[in-house]
Protein backbone atom coordinates (compact mmCIF):
# COMPACT_ATOMS: atom_id res chain seq x y z
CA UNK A 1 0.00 0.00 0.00
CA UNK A 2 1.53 3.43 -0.73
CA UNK A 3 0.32 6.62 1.00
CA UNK A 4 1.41 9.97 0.45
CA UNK A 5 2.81 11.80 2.94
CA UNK A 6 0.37 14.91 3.04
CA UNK A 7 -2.33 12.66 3.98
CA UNK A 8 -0.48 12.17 7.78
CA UNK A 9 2.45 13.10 9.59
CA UNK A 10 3.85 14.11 12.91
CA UNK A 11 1.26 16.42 14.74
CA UNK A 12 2.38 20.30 14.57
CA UNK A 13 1.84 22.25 18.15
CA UNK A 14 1.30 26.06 17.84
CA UNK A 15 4.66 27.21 19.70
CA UNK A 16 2.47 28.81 22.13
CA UNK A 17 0.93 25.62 23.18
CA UNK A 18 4.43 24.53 25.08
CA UNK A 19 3.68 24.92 28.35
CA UNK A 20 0.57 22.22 28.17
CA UNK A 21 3.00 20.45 25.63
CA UNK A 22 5.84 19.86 27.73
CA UNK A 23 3.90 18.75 30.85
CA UNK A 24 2.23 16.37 28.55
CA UNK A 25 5.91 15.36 27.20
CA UNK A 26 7.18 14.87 30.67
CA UNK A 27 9.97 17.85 29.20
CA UNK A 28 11.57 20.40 31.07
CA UNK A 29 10.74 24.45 30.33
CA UNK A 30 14.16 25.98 30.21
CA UNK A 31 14.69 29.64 29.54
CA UNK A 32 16.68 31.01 27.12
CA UNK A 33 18.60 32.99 30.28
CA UNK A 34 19.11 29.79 32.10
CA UNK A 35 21.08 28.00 28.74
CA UNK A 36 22.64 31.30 27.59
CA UNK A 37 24.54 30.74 31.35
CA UNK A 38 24.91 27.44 31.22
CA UNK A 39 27.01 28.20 27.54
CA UNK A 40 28.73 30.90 28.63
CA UNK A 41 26.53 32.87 26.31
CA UNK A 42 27.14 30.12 23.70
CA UNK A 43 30.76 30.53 23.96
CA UNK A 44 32.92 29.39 20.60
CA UNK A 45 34.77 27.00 23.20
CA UNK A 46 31.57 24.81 23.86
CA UNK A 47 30.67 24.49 20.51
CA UNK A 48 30.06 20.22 19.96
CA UNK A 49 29.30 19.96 17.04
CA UNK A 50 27.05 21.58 13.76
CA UNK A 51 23.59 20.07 12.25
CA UNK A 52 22.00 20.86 9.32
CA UNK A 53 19.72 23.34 11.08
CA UNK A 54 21.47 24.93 14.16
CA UNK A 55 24.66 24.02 16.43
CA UNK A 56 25.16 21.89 19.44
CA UNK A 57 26.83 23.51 22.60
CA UNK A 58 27.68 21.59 25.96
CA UNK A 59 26.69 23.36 28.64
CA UNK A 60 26.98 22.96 32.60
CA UNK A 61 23.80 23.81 34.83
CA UNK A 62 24.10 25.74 38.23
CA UNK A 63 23.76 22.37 39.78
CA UNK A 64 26.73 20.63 37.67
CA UNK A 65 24.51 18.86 34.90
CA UNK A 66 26.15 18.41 31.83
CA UNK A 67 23.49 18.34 29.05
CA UNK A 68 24.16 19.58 25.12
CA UNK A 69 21.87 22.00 23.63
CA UNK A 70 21.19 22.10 20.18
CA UNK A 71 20.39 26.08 18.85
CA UNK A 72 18.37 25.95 16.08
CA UNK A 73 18.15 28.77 13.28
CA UNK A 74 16.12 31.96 13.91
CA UNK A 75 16.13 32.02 9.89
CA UNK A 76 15.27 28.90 8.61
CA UNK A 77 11.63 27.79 8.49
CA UNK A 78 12.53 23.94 8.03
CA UNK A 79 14.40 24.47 11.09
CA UNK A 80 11.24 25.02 12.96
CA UNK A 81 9.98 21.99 11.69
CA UNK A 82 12.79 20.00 12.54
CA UNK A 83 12.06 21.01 16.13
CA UNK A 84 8.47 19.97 16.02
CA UNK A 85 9.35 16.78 14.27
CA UNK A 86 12.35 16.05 16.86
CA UNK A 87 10.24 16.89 20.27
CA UNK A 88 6.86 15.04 18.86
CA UNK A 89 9.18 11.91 18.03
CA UNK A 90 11.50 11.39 20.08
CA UNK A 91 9.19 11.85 23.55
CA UNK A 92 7.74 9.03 22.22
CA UNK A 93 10.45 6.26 22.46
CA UNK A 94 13.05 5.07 25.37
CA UNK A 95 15.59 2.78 24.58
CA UNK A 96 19.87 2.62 26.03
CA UNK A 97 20.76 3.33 22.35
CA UNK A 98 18.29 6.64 21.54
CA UNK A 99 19.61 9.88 22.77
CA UNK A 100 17.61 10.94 25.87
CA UNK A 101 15.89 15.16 25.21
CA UNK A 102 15.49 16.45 28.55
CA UNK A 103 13.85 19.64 27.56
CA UNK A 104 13.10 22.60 25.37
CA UNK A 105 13.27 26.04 25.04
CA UNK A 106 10.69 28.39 22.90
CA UNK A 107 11.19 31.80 23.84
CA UNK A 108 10.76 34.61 21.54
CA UNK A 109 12.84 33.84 18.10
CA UNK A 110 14.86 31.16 20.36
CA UNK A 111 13.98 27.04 19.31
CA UNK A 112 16.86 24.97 21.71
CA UNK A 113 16.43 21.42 22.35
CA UNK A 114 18.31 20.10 25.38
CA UNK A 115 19.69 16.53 25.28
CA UNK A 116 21.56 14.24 27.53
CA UNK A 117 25.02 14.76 27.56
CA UNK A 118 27.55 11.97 25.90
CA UNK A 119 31.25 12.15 27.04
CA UNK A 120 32.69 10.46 24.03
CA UNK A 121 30.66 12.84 20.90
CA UNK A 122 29.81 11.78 17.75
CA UNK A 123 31.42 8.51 16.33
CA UNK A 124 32.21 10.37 12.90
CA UNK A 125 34.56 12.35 15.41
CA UNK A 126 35.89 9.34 16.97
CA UNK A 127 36.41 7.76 13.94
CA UNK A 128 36.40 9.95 10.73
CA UNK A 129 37.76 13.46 11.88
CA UNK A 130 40.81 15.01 11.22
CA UNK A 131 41.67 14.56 15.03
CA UNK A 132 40.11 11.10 15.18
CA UNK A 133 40.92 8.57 18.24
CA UNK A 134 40.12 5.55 16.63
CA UNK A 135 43.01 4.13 17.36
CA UNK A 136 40.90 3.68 21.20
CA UNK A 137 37.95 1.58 19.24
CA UNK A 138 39.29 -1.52 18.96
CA UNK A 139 37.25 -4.47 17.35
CA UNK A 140 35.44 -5.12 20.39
CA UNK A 141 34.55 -1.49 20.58
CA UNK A 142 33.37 -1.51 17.50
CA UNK A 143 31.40 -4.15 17.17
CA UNK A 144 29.70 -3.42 20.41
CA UNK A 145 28.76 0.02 18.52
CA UNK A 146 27.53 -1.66 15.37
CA UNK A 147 25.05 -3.62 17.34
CA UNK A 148 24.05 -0.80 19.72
CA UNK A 149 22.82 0.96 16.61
CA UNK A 150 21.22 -1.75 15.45
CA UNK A 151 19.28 -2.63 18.95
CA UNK A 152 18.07 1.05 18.08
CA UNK A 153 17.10 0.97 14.89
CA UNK A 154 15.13 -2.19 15.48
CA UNK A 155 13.30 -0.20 18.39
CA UNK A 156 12.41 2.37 16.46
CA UNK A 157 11.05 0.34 13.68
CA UNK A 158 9.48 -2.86 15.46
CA UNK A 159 8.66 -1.25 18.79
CA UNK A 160 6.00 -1.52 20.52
CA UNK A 161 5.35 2.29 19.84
CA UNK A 162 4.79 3.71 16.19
CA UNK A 163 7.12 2.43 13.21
CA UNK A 164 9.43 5.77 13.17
CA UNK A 165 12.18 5.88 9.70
CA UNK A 166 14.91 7.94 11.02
CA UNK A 167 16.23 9.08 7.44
CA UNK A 168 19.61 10.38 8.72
CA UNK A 169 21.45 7.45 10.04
CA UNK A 170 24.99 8.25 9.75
CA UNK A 171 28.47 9.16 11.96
CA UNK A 172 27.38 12.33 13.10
CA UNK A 173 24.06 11.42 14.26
CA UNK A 174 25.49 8.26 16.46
CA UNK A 175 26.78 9.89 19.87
CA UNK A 176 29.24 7.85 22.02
CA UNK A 177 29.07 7.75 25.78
CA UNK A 178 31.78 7.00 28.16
CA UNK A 179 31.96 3.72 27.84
CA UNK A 180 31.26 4.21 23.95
CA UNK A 181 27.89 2.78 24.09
CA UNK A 182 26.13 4.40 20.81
CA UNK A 183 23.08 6.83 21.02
CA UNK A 184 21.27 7.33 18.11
CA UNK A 185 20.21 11.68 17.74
CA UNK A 186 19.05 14.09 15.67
CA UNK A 187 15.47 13.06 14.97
CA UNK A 188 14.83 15.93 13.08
CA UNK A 189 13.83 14.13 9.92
CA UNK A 190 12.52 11.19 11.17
CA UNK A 191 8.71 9.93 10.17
CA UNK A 192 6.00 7.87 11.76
CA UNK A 193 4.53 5.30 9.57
CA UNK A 194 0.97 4.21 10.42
CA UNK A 195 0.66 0.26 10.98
CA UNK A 196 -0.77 -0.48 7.70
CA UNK A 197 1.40 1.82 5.02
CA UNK A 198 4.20 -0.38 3.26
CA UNK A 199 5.91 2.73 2.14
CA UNK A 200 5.01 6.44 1.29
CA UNK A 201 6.30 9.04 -1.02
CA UNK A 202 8.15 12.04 0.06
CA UNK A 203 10.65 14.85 -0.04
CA UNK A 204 14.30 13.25 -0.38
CA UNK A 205 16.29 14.35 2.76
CA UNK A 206 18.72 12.71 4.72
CA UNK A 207 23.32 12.78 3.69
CA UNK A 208 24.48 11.90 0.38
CA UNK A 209 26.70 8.66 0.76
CA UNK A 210 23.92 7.16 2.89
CA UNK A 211 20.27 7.39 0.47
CA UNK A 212 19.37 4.62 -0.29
CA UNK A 213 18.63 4.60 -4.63
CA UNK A 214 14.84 3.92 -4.31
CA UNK A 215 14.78 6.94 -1.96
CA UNK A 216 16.98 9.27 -3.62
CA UNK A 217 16.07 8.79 -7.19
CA UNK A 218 11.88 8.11 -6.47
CA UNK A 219 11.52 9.92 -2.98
CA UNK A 220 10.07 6.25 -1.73
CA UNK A 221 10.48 5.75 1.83
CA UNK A 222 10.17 2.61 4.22
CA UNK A 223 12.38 1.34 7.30
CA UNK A 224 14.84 -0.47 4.23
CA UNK A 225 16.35 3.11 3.92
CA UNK A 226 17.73 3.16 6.98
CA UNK A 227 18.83 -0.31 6.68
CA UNK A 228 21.12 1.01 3.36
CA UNK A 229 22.06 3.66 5.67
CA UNK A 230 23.02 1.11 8.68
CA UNK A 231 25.02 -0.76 5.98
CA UNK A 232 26.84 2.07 4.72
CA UNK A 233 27.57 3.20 7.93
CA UNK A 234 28.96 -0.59 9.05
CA UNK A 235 31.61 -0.33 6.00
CA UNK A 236 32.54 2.91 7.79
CA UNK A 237 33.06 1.34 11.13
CA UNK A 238 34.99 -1.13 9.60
CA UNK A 239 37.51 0.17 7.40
CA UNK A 240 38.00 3.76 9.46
CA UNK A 241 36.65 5.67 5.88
CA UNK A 242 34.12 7.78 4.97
CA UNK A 243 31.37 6.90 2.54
CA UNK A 244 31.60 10.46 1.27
CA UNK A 245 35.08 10.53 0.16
CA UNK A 246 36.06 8.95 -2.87
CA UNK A 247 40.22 10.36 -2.74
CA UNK A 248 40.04 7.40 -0.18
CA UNK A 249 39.97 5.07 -2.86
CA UNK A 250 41.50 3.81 -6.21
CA UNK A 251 39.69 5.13 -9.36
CA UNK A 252 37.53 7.64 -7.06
CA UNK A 253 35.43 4.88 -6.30
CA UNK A 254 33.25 5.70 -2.83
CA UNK A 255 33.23 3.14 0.17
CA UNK A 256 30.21 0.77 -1.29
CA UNK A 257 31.67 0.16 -4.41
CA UNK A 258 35.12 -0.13 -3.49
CA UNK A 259 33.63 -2.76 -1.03
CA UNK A 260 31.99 -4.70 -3.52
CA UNK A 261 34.85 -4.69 -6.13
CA UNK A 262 36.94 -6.39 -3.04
CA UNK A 263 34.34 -8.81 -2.39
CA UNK A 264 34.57 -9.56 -6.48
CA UNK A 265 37.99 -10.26 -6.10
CA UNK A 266 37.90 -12.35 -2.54
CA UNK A 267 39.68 -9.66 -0.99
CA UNK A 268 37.49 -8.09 1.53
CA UNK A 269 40.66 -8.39 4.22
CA UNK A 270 42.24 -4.99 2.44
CA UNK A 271 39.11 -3.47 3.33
CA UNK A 272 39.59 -3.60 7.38
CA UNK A 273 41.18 -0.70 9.09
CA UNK A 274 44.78 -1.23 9.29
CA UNK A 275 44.49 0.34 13.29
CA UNK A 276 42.57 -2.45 14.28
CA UNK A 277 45.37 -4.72 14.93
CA UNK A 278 44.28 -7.98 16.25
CA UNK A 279 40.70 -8.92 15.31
CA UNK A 280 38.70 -11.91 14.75
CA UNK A 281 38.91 -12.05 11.06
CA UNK A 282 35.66 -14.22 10.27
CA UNK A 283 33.66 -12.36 12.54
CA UNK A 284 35.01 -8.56 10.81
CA UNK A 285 33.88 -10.02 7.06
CA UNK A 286 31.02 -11.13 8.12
CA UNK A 287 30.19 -7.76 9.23
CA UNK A 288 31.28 -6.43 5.82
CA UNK A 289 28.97 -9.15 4.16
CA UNK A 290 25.86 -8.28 6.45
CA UNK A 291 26.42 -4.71 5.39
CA UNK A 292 26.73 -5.66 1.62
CA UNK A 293 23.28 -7.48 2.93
CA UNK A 294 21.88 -4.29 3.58
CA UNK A 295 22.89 -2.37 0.68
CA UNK A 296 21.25 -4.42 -1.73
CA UNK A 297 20.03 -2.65 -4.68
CA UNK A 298 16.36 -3.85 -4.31
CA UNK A 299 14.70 -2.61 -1.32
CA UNK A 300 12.55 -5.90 -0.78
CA UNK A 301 16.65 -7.71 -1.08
CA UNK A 302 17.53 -6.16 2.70
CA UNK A 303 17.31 -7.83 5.33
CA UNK A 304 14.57 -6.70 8.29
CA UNK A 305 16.37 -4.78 11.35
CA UNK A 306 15.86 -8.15 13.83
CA UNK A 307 17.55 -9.95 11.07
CA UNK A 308 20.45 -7.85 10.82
CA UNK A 309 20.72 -8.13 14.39
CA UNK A 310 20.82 -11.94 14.30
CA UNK A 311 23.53 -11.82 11.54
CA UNK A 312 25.53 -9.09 13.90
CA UNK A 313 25.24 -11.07 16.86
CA UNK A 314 25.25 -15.04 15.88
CA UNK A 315 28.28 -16.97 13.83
CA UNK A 316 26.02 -18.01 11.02
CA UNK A 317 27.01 -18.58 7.80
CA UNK A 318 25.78 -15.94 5.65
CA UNK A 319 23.64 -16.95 2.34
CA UNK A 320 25.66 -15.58 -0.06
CA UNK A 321 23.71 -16.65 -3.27
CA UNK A 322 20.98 -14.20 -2.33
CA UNK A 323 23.95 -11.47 -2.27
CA UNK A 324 23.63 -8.80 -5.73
CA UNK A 325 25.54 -5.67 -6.38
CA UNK A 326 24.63 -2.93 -4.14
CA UNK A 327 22.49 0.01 -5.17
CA UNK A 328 24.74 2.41 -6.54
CA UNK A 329 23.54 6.27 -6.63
CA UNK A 330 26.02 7.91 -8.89
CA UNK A 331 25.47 4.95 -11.44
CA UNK A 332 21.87 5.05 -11.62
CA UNK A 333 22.40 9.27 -12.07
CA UNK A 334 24.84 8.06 -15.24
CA UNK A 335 22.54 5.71 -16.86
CA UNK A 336 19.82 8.14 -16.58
CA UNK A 337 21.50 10.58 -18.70
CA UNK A 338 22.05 8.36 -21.62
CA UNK A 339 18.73 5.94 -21.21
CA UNK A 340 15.76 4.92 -19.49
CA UNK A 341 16.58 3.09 -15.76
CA UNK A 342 14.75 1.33 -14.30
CA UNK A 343 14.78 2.24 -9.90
CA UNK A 344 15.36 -0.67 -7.66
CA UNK A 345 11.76 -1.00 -5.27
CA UNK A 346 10.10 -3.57 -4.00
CA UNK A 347 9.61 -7.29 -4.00
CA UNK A 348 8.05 -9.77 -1.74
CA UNK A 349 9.91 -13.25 -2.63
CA UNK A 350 10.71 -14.48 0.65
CA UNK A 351 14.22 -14.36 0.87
CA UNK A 352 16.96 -16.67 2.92
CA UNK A 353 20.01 -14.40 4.95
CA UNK A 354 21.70 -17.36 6.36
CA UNK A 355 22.32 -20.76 4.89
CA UNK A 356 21.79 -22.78 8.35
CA UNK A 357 21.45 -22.24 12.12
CA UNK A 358 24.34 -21.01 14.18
CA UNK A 359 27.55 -23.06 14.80
C-alpha cells in the first residue's frame, strides 16, 4: 500500500501551546537565560558539534549537569519543523541506544532542544575526523557500537510504539558515551509510519553517501532506507573511511563500491582498518557481508532490522547466493543521462540471509 505523505504526519503544536505540551511530554521548560549561562553565552569554546539546522553547545547547569543543547536557526523555516518533528518523536520512544531530550526552550525567536550529555561525541569524530581517536575503538569497541545501533534501529522500527524511519542514520548522528555505548540523535527528519502503510512518497532528505537509490532517485520511503544507511555506515566502522570521500579510494570509487569490487575479487581483508590490529577475522567479514546485505540494490533484497541483528550477533554462515551488487547512486544518475533506468523498489519473494542455524 503506498500513501502519500500529506495525507499524515507528525502532529504540529502552535509554539504557544508549550507549556501544556511539555507537561504532557514529561519535558523540562528551560529559559533562554538559564542556557545562555549554562554556555557561557554560547561561547565558541563549547561548541560540539554543527547540524543541518542549528549548532550543538555543551553546557553545565548551576547544579553541575552536563546536558548539550542544540540552537536551532532563527532564519530557517525547516528548522522550525525539525524542532516539532524532533520533540513530537523522540518523547515518544526510550531505549539505552536513543539519545535521551530532557527539555526545550521556545522563547521569543529562540527554538533549543536540550539533550543528555555523551562524554565520548559523535562517532564520525571518533572515527572519521581530522583529530580522530580511533586508534581507542578496537574491534570489540566496535562491534559493540555496530550492534548498539542496530538494537536502536530495530526499536524504532518494530517497537512496541509507532514504526518511526529515522532518514539520517549516519556518523554524526550516532553519539558515544563514556563507555562508547552508541546513542542514536538528531530526529529531526525522522517519520512515523501508520501500521498499515508499506511505504510512502516524500521529499528526499537525509546525507548523500547514505540514500538509499529507491529513496533518492523516487523519494520512496520505508524502514529499508535506513537499513542502506546502517550498511553504509557498518563499512565505515569497519575500514575507518568515509562513505563520502572517494580520494580514499583507487579510481575515485566511494566506500560501497570499493567494497563490492573487493568482495569480487575475494579480498574483503584490504578493506579492514589497518588500526585495528588484532581482530577476529571471520567475525570482521562477516560484518562487511551483512552490510553488503543491507545495501542491496532492491529494497525488498535487505534484510529486516531483527535480522540484521541476528547476523551481527550469531556466527552463522551468511547466504551468499541471495547477495547482488549494491544500489549504486552515482550509477543510476549516469545511466539516466544516456537511457531509461529502471529504480530498484520492491519485491516480496521471501528471501533466505543465512544458509543454516548457528555453529
Amino acid at each position: 500500500m503506498i500513501f502519500n505523505l500529506r495525507c499524515f504526519g507528525v502532529r504540529k503544536k502552535p509554539l504557544g501551546d508549550f507549556a501544556e505540551f511539555s507537561t504532557e511530554k514529561n519535558l523540562r521548560l528551560f529559559s533562554y537565560n538559564e542556557l545562555r549561562s549554562a554556555t557561557n553565552n554560547f561561547c565558541l569554546s563549547n561548541k560540539i558539534g554543527r547540524g543541518g539546522f542549528g549548532s550543538v553547545y555543551k553546557g553545565v547547569l548551576k547544579n553541575g549537569t552536563l546536558m548539550a543543547i542544540k540552537v536551532l536557526s532563527a532564519q530557517s523555516k525547516q528548522g522550525v519543523n525539525e524542532f516539532l518533528t524532533e520533540i513530537d518523536v523522540i518523547t515518544n520512544v526510550s531505549h539505552p541506544n536513543l539519545v535521551r531530550l530532557i527539555g526545550c526552550c521556545v522563547q521569543d525567536t529562540n527554538r533549543i532542544l536540550v539533550y543528555e550529555y555523551v562524554e565520548n561525541k559523535s562517532l564520525d569524530h571518533a572515527l572519521l575526523g581530522l583529530n580522530s581517536e580511533k586508534y581507542k575503538l578496537n574491534w570489540d569497541i566496535r562491534s559493540a557500537i555496530c550492534i548498539g545501533i542496530a538494537k536502536g534501529l530495530a526499536y524504532l522500527h518494530e517497537g512496541d510504539g509507532p514504526q518511526i524511519v529515522h532518514r539520517d542514520i549516519k556518523a554524526s548522528n550516532i553519539l558515544l558515551d563514556k563507555n562508547f555505548l552508541p546513542k542514536i540523535g538528531d530526529f529531526g527528519l525522522a517519520k512515523l509510519f501508520p501500521d498499515n502503510v508499506s511505504h510512502i512518497v516524500t521529499q528526499v532528505a537525509g546525507t548523500t553517501g547514505y540514500l538509499a537509490p529507491e529513496y533518492a532517485m523516487h523519494g520512496q520511503l520505508t524502514k529499508k532506507a535506513d537499513i542502506y544507511s546502517f550498511g553504509v555506515l557498518i563499512l565505515e566502522i569497519v575500514s575507518g573511511k568515509s562513505s563520502s570521500k572517494p580520494y580514499w579510494f583507487e579510481n575515485d570509487k566511494l566506500l560501497l563500491e570499493w567494497t563490492w569490487e573487493l568482495y569480487e575479487e575475494g579480498n574483503l581483508s584490504e578493506l579492514i582498518d589497518p588500526v585495528l590490529g588484532d581482530y577476529p577475522q571471520e567475525e570482521v567479514l562477516r560484518y562487511i557481508k551483512v552490510a553488503l546485505f543491507c545495501t542491496q540494490a532492491a529494497a525488498g533484497r535487505r534484510p529486516s532490522m531483527p535480522q540484521v541483528l541476528q547476523m551481527l550477533c550469531k556466527p552463522v554462515i551468511l547466504n551468499e547466493k541471495e547477495l547482488t551488487k549494491p544500489g549504486l547512486i552515482q550509477e543510476l544518475k549516469s545511466n539516466a543521462s544516456t537511457s531509461p533506468v529502471s529504480i530498484p523498489g520492491f519485491t516480496s519473494s521471501p528471501l533466505s540471509f543465512t544458509e543454516m542455524f548457528p555453529r
